[in-house]
C-alpha atoms as a PDB file:
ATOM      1  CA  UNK A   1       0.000   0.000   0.000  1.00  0.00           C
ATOM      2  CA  UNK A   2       3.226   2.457   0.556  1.00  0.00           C
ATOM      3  CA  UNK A   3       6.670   2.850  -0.968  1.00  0.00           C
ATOM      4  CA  UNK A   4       5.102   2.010  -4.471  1.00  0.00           C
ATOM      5  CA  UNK A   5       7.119   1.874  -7.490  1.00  0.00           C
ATOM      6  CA  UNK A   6       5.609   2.839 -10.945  1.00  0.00           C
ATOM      7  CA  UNK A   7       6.583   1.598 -14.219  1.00  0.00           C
ATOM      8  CA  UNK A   8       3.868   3.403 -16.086  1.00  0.00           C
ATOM      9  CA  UNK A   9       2.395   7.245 -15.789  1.00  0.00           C
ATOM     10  CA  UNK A  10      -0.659   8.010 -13.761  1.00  0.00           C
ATOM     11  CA  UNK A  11      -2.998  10.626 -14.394  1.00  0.00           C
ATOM     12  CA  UNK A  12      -4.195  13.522 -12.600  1.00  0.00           C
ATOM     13  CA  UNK A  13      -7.194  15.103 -13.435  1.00  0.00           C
ATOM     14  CA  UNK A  14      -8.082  19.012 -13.120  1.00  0.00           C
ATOM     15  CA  UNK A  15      -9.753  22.061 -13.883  1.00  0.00           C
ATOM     16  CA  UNK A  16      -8.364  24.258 -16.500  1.00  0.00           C
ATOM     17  CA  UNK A  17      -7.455  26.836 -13.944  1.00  0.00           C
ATOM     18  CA  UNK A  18      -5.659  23.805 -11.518  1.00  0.00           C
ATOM     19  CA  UNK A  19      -4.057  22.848 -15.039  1.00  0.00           C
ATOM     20  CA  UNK A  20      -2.419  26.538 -15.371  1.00  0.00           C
ATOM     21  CA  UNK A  21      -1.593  26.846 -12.051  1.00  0.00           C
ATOM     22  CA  UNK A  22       0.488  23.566 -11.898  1.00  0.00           C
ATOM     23  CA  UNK A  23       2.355  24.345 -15.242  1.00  0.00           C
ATOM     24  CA  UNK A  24       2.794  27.788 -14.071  1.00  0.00           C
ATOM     25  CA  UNK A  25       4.105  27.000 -10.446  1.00  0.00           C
ATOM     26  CA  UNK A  26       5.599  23.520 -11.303  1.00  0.00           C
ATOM     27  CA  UNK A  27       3.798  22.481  -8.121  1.00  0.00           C
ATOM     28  CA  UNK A  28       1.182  19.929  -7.269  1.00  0.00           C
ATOM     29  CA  UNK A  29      -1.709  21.373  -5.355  1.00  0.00           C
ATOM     30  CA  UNK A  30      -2.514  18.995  -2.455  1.00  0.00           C
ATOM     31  CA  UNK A  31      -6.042  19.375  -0.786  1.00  0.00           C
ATOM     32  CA  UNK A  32      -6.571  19.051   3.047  1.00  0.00           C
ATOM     33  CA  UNK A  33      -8.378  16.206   3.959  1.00  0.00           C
ATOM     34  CA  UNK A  34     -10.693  18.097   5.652  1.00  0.00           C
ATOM     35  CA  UNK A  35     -12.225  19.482   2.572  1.00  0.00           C
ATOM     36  CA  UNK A  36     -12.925  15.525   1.243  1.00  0.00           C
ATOM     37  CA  UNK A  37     -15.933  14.999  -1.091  1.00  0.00           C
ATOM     38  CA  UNK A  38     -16.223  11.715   0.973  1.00  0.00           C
ATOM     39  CA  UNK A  39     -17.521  12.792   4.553  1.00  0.00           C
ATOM     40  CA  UNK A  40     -16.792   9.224   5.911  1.00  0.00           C
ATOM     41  CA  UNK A  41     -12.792   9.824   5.066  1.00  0.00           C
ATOM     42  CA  UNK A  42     -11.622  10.950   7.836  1.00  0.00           C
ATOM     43  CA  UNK A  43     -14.027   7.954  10.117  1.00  0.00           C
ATOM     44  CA  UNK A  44     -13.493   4.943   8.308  1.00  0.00           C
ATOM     45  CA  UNK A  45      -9.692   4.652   8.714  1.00  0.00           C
ATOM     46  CA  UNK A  46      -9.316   5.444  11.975  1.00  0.00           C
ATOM     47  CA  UNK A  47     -12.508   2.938  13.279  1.00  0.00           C
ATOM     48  CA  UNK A  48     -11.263   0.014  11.251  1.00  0.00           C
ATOM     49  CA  UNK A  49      -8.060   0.223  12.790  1.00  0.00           C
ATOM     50  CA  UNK A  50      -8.856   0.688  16.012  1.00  0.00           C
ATOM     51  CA  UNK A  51     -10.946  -2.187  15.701  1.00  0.00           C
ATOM     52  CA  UNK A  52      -8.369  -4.621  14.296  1.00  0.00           C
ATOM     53  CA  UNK A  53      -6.006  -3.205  16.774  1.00  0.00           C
ATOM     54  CA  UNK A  54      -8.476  -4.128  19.544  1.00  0.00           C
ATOM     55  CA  UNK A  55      -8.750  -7.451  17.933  1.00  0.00           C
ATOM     56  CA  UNK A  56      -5.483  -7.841  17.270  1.00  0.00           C
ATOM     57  CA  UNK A  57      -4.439  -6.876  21.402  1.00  0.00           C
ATOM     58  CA  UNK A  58      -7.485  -9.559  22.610  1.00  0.00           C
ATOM     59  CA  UNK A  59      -5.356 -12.411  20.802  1.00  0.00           C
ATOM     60  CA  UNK A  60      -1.507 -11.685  21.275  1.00  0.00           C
ATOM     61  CA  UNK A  61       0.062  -8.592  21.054  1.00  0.00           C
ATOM     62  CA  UNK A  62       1.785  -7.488  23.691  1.00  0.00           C
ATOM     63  CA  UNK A  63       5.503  -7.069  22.074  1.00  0.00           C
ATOM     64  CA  UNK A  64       6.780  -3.277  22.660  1.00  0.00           C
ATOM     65  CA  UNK A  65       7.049  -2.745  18.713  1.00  0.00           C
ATOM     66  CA  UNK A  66       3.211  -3.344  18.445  1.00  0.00           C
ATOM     67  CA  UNK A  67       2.142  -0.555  21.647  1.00  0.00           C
ATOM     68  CA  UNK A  68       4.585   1.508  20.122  1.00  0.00           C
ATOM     69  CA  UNK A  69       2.934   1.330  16.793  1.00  0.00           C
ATOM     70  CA  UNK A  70      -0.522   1.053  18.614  1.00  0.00           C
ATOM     71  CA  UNK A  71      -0.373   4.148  21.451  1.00  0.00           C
ATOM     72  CA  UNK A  72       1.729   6.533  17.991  1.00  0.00           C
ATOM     73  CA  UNK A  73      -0.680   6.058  15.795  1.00  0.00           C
ATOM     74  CA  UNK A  74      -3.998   6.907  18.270  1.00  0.00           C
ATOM     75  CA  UNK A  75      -1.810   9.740  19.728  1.00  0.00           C
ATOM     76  CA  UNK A  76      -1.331  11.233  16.145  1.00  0.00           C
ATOM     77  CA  UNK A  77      -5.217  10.594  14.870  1.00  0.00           C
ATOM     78  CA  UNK A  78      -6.337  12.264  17.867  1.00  0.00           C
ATOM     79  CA  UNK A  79      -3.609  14.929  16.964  1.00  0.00           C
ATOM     80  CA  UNK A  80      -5.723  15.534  13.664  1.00  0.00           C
ATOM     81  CA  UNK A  81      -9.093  15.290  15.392  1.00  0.00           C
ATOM     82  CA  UNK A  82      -7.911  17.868  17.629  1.00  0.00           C
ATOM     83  CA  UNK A  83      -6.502  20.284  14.704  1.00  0.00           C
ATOM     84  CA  UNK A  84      -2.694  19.947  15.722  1.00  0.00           C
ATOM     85  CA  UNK A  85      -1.316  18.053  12.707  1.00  0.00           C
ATOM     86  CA  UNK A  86      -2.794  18.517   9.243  1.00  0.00           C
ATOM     87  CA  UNK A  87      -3.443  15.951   6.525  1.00  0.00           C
ATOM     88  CA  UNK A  88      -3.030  16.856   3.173  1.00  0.00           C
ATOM     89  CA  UNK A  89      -3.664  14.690  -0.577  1.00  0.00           C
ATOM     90  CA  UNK A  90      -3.759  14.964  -4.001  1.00  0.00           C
ATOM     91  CA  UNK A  91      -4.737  12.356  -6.256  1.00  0.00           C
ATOM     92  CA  UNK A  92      -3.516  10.529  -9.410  1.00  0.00           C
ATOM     93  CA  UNK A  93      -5.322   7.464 -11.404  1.00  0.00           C
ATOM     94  CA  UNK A  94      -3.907   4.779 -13.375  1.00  0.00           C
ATOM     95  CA  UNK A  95      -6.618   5.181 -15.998  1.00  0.00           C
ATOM     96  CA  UNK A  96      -7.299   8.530 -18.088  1.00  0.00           C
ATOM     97  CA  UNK A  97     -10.622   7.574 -20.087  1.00  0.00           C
ATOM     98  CA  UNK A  98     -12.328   7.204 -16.795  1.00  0.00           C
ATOM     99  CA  UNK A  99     -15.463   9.148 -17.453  1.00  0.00           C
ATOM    100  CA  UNK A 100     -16.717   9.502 -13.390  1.00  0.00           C
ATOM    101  CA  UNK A 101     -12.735  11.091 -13.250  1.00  0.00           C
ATOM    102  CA  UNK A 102     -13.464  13.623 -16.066  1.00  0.00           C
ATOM    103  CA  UNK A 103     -17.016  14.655 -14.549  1.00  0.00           C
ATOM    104  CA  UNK A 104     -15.604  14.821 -11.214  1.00  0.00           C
ATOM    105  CA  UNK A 105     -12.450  16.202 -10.965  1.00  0.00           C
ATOM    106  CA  UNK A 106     -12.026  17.740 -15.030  1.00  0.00           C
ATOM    107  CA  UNK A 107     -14.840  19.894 -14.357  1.00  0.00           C
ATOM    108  CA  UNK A 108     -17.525  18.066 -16.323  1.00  0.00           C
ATOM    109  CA  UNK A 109     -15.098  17.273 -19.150  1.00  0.00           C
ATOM    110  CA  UNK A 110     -13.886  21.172 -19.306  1.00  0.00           C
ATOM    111  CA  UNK A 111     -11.016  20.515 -17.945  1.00  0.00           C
ATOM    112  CA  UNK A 112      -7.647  18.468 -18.415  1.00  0.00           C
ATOM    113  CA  UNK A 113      -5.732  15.349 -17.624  1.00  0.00           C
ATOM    114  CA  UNK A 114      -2.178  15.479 -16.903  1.00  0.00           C
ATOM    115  CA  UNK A 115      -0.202  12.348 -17.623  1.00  0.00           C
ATOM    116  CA  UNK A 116       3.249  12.104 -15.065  1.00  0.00           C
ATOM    117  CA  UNK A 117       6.126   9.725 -16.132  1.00  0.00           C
ATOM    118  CA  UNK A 118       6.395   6.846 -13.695  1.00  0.00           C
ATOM    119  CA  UNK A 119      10.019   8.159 -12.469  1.00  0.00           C
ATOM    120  CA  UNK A 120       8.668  11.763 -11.671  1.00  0.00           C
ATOM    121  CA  UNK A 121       6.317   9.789  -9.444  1.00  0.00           C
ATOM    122  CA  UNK A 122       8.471   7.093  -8.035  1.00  0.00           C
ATOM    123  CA  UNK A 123      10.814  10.396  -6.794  1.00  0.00           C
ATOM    124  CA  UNK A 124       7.531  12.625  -5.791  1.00  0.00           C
ATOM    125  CA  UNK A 125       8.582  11.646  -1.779  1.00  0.00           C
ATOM    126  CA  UNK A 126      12.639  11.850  -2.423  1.00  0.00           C
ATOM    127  CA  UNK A 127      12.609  14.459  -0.026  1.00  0.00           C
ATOM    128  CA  UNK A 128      10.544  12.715   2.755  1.00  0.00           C
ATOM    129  CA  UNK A 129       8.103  15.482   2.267  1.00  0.00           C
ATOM    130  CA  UNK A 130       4.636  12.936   1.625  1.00  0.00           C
ATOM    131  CA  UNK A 131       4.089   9.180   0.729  1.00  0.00           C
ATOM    132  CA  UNK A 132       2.362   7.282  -2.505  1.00  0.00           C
ATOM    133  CA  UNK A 133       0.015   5.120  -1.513  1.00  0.00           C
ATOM    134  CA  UNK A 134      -2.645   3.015  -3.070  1.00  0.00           C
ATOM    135  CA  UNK A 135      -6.169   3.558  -1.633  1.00  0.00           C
ATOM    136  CA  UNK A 136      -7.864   0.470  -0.407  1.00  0.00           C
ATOM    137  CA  UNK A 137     -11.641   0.856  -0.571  1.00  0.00           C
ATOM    138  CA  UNK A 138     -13.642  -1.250   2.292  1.00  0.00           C
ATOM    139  CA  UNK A 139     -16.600  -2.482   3.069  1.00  0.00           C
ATOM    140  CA  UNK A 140     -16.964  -0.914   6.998  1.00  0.00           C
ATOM    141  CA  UNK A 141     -18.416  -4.034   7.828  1.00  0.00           C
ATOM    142  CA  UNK A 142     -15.800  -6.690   6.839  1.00  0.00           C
ATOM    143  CA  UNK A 143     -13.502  -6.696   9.665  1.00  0.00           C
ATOM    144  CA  UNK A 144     -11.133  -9.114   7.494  1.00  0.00           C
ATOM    145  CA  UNK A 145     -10.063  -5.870   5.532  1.00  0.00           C
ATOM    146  CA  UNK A 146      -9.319  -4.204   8.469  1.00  0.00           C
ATOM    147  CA  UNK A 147      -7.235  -7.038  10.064  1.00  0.00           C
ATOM    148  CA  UNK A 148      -5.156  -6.828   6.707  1.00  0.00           C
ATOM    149  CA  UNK A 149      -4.726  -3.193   7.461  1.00  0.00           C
ATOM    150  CA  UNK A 150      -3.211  -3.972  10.585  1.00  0.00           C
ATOM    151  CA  UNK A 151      -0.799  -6.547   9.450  1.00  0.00           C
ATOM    152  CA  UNK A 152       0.498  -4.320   6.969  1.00  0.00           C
ATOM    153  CA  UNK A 153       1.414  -1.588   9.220  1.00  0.00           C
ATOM    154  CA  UNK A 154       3.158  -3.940  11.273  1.00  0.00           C
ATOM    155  CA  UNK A 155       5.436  -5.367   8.530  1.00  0.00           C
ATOM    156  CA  UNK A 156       5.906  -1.762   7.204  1.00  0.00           C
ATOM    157  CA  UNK A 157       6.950  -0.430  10.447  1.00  0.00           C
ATOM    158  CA  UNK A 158       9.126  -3.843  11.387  1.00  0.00           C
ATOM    159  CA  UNK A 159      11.106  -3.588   7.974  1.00  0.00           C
ATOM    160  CA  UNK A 160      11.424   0.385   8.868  1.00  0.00           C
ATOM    161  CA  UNK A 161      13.391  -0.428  12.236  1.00  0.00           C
ATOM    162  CA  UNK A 162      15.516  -2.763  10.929  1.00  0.00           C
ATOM    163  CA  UNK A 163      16.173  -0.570   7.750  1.00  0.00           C
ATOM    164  CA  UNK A 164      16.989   1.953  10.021  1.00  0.00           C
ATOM    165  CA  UNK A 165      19.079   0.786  12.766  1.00  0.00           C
ATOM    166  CA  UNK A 166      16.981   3.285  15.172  1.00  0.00           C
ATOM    167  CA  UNK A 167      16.332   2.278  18.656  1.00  0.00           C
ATOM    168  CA  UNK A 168      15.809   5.808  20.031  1.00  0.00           C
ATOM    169  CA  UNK A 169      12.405   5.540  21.757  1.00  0.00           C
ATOM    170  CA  UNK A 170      10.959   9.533  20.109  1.00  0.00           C
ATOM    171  CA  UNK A 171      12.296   8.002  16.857  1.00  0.00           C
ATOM    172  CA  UNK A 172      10.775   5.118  16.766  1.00  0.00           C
ATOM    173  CA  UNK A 173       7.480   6.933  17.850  1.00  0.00           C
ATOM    174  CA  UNK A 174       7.374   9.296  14.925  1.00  0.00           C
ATOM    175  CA  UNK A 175       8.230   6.751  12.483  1.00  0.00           C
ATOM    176  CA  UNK A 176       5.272   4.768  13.721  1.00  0.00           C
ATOM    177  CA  UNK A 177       2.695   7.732  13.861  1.00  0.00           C
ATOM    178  CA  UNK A 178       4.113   8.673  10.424  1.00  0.00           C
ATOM    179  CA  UNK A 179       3.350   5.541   8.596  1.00  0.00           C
ATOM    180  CA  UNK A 180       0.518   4.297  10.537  1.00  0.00           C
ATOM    181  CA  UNK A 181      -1.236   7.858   9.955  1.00  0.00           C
ATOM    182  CA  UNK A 182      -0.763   7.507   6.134  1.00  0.00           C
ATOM    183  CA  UNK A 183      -1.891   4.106   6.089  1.00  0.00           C
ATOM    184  CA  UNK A 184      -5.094   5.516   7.718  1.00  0.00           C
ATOM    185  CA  UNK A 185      -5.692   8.274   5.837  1.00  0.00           C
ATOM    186  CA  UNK A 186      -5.756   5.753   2.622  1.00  0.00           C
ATOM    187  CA  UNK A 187      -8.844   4.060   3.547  1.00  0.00           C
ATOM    188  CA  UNK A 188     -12.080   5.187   1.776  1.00  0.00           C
ATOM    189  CA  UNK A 189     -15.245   3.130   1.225  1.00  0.00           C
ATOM    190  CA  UNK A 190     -16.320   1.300  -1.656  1.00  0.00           C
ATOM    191  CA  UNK A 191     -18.680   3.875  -3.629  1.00  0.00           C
ATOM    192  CA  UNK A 192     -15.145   5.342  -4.507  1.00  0.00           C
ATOM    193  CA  UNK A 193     -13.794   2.259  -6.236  1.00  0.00           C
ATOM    194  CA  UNK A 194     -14.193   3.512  -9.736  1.00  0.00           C
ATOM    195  CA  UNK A 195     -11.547   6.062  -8.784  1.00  0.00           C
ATOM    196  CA  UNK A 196      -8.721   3.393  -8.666  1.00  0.00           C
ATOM    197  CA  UNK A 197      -6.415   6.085  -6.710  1.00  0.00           C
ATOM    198  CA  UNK A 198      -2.931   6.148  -5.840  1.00  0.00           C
ATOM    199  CA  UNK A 199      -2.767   9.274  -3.343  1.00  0.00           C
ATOM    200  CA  UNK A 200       0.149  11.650  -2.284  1.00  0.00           C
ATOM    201  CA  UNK A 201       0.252  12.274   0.977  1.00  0.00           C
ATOM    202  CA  UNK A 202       1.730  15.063   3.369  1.00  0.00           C
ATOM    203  CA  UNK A 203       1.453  15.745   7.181  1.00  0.00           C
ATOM    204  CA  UNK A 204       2.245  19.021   8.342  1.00  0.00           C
ATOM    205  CA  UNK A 205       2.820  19.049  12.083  1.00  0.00           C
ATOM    206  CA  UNK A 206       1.077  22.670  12.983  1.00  0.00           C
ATOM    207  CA  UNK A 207       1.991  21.866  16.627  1.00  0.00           C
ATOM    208  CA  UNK A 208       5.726  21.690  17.508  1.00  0.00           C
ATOM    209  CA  UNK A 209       5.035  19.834  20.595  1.00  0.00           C
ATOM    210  CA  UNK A 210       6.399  16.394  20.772  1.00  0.00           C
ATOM    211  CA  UNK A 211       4.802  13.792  23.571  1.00  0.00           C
ATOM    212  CA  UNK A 212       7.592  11.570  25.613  1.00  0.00           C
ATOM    213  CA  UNK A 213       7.671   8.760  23.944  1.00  0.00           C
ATOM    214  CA  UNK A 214       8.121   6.069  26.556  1.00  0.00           C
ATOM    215  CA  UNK A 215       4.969   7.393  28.170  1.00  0.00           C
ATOM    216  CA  UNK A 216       2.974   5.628  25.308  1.00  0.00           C
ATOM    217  CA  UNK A 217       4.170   2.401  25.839  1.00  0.00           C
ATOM    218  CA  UNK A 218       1.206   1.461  28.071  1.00  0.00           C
ATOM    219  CA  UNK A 219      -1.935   1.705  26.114  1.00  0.00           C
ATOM    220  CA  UNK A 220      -3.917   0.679  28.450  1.00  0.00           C
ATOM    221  CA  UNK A 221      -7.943   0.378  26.861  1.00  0.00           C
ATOM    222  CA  UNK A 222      -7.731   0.656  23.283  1.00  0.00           C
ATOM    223  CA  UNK A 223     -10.478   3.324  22.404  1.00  0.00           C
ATOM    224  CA  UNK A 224     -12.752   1.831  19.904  1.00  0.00           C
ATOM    225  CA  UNK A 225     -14.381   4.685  17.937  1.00  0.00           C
ATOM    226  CA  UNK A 226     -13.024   8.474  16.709  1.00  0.00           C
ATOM    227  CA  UNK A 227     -15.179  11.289  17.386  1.00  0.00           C
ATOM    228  CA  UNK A 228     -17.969  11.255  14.821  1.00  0.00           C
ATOM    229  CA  UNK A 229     -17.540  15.387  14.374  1.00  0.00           C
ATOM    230  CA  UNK A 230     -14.349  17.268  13.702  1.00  0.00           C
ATOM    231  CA  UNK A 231     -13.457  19.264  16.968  1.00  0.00           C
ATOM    232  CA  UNK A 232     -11.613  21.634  15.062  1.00  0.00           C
ATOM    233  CA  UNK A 233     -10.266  22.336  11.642  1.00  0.00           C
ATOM    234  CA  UNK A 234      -7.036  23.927  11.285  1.00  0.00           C
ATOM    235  CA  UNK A 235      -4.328  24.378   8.531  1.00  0.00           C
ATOM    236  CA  UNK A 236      -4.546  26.173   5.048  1.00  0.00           C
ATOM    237  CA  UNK A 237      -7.200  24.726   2.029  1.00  0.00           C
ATOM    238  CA  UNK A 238      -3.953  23.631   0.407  1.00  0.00           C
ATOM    239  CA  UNK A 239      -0.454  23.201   0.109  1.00  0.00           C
ATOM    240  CA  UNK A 240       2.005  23.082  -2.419  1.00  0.00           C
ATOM    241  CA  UNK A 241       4.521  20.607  -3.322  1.00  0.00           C
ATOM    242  CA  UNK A 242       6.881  20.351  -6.469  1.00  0.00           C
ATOM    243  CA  UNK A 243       7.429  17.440  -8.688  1.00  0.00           C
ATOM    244  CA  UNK A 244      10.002  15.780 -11.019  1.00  0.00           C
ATOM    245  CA  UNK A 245      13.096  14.191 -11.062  1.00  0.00           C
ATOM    246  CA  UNK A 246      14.979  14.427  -7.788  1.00  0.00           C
ATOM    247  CA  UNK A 247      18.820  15.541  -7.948  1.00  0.00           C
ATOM    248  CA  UNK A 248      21.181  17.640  -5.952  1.00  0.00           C
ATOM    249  CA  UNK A 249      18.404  18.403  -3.284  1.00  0.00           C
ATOM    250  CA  UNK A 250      15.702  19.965  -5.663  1.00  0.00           C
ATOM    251  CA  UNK A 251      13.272  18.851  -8.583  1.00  0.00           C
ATOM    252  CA  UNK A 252      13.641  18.936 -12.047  1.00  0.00           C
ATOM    253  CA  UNK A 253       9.965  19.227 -13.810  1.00  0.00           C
ATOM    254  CA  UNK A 254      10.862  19.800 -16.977  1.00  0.00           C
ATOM    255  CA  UNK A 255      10.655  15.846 -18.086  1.00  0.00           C
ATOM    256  CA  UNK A 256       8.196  15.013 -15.836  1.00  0.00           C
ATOM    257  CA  UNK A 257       5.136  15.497 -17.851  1.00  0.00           C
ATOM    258  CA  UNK A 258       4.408  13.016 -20.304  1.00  0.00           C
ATOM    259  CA  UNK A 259       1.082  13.984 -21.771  1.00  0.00           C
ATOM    260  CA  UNK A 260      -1.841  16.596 -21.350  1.00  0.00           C
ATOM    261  CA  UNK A 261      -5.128  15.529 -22.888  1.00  0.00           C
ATOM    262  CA  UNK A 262      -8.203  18.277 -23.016  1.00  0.00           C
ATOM    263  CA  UNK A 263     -11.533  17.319 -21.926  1.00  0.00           C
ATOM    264  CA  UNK A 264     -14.001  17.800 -24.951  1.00  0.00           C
ATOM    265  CA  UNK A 265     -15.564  20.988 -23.568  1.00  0.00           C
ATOM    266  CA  UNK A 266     -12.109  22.486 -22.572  1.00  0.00           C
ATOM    267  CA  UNK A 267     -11.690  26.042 -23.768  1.00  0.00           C
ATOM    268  CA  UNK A 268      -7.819  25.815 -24.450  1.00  0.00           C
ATOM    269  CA  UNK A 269      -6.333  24.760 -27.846  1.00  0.00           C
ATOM    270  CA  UNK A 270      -3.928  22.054 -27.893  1.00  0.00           C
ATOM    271  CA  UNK A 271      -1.701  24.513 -29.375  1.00  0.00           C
ATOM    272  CA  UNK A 272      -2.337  27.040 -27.164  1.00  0.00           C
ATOM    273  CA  UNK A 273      -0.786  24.548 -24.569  1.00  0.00           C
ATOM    274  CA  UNK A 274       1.931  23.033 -26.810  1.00  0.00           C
ATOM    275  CA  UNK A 275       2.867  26.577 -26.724  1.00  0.00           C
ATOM    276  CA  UNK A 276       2.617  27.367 -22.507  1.00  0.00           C
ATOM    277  CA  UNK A 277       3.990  23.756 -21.516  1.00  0.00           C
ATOM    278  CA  UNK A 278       7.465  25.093 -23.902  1.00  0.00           C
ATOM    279  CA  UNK A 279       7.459  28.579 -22.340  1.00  0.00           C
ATOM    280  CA  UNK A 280       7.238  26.818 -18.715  1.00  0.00           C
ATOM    281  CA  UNK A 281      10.461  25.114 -19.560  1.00  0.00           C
ATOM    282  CA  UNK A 282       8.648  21.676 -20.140  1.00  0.00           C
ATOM    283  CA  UNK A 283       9.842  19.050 -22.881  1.00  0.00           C
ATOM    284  CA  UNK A 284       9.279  15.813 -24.414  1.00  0.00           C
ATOM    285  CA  UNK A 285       5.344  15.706 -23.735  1.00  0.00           C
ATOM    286  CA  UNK A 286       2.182  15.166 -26.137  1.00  0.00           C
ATOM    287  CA  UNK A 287      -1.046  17.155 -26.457  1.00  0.00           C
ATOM    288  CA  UNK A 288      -4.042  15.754 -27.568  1.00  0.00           C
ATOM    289  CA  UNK A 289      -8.379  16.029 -27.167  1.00  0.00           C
ATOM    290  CA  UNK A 290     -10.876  13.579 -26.223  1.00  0.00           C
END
């Protein structure tokens, strides 16, 4: 579900004014969660983990790696329920002649679909600033999914320590919050299956405070449910985040754009964006209609 690797480009569909903006900042725009079109986003993740954690405690698990993992990741959801740390996405698709994609995110066909070379996205997190991950949509009522969930994070974080080396306790906590928070956050239910997305992810800590880690390592009661209403919302609409090959601590965009197609109703020529794309520095791309 993380740390994908691509071999072909994914898509990510826009308005024409999102379009301009990303050739004109070299930037992707990434939404906070908060504003989701899916008002069970920000549930669903959270409840099915706690409930295959829950499950997972009532059988065995009472190693120190797994309350680490446990007692970081409740301590940073309940971060983002309280408005200390905020999520933020953007989405891409394996699949550009998805029709639902084009009415829903292309403006009703108006707008465009930007085609990124699989090594542009491969490097998108080169600077640790986000993850790729693939969203898994659930059924909220087949615990078996969320069990999976569970065991994933587990062999994610496991591989992380030993990749690593770390042993220092705050360490080990943020690693865990960090990947078990992602993880969450990629969890949607099944009415958004025709989306097929792979999501970039980025948590912005808007709270500098850090909690001492060896104080988590007794989790006591697991708590079962998240809040069922926001507390508080806190961090900008969006944030920005460039793209493209990764070298010598920046990114090079210039390759990283391997097609734009134009919805049928979109107002811009193809020429017209040959023509911007070049002046923007871009190269080696294709511009076609529906």
């Amino acid at each position: 579900m993380v740390d994908l690797e691509f071999t072909a480009p994914l898509y990510h569909f826009t308005s024409e004014a999102g379009f301009l903006g990303i050739v004109a900042s070299k930037k992707l725009w990434l939404c906070n969660i908060t504003k989701s079109n899916d008002d069970r986003e920000l549930l669903i993740g959270p409840e099915v983990f706690y409930d295959a954690m829950s499950e997972a405690f009532s059988r065995d698990f009472s190693t120190e790696t797994a309350k680490l993992l446990t007692c970081s990741a409740r301590a940073k959801i309940n971060s983002l329920y309280a408005g200390h740390d905020t999520f933020y996405a953007t989405c891409f698709t394996p699949n550009r002649e998805n029709e639902k994609m084009w009415k829903e995110y292309a403006a009703n066909d108006t707008g465009v679909s930007i085609g990124f070379r699989a090594k542009a996205m491969n490097q998108l997190s080169a600077d640790d600033g986000g993850r790729m991950t693939k969203i898994s949509y659930l059924n909220e009522k087949n615990e078996y999914q969320g069990r999976q969930i569970v065991d994933e994070v587990i062999d994610r974080f496991s591989a992380k320590i030993v990749a690593s080396g770390t042993q220092h306790p705050i360490a080990l906590f943020q690693l865990a919050a960090r990947l078990a928070c992602l993880i969450i956050i990629s969890v949607k239910t099944v009415k958004w299956s025709y989306e097929d997305e792979i999501r970039f992810s980025y948590i912005q800590f808007s709270d500098p405070r850090r909690p001492d880690a060896p104080s988590f390592l007794n989790p006591g009661k697991m708590q079962k449910r998240v809040p069922k209403k926001i507390i508080e919302i806190t961090g900008k609409d969006y944030v920005e985040k460039p793209f493209g090959v990764y070298k010598s601590g920046s990114y090079d965009p210039s390759g990283a754009i391997e097609s734009v197609q134009l919805g049928r109703e979109c107002r811009l020529s193809e020429a017209e964006v040959s023509t911007l794309m070049s002046k923007n520095g871009f190269r080696n791309f294709s511009v076609s209609r529906r």
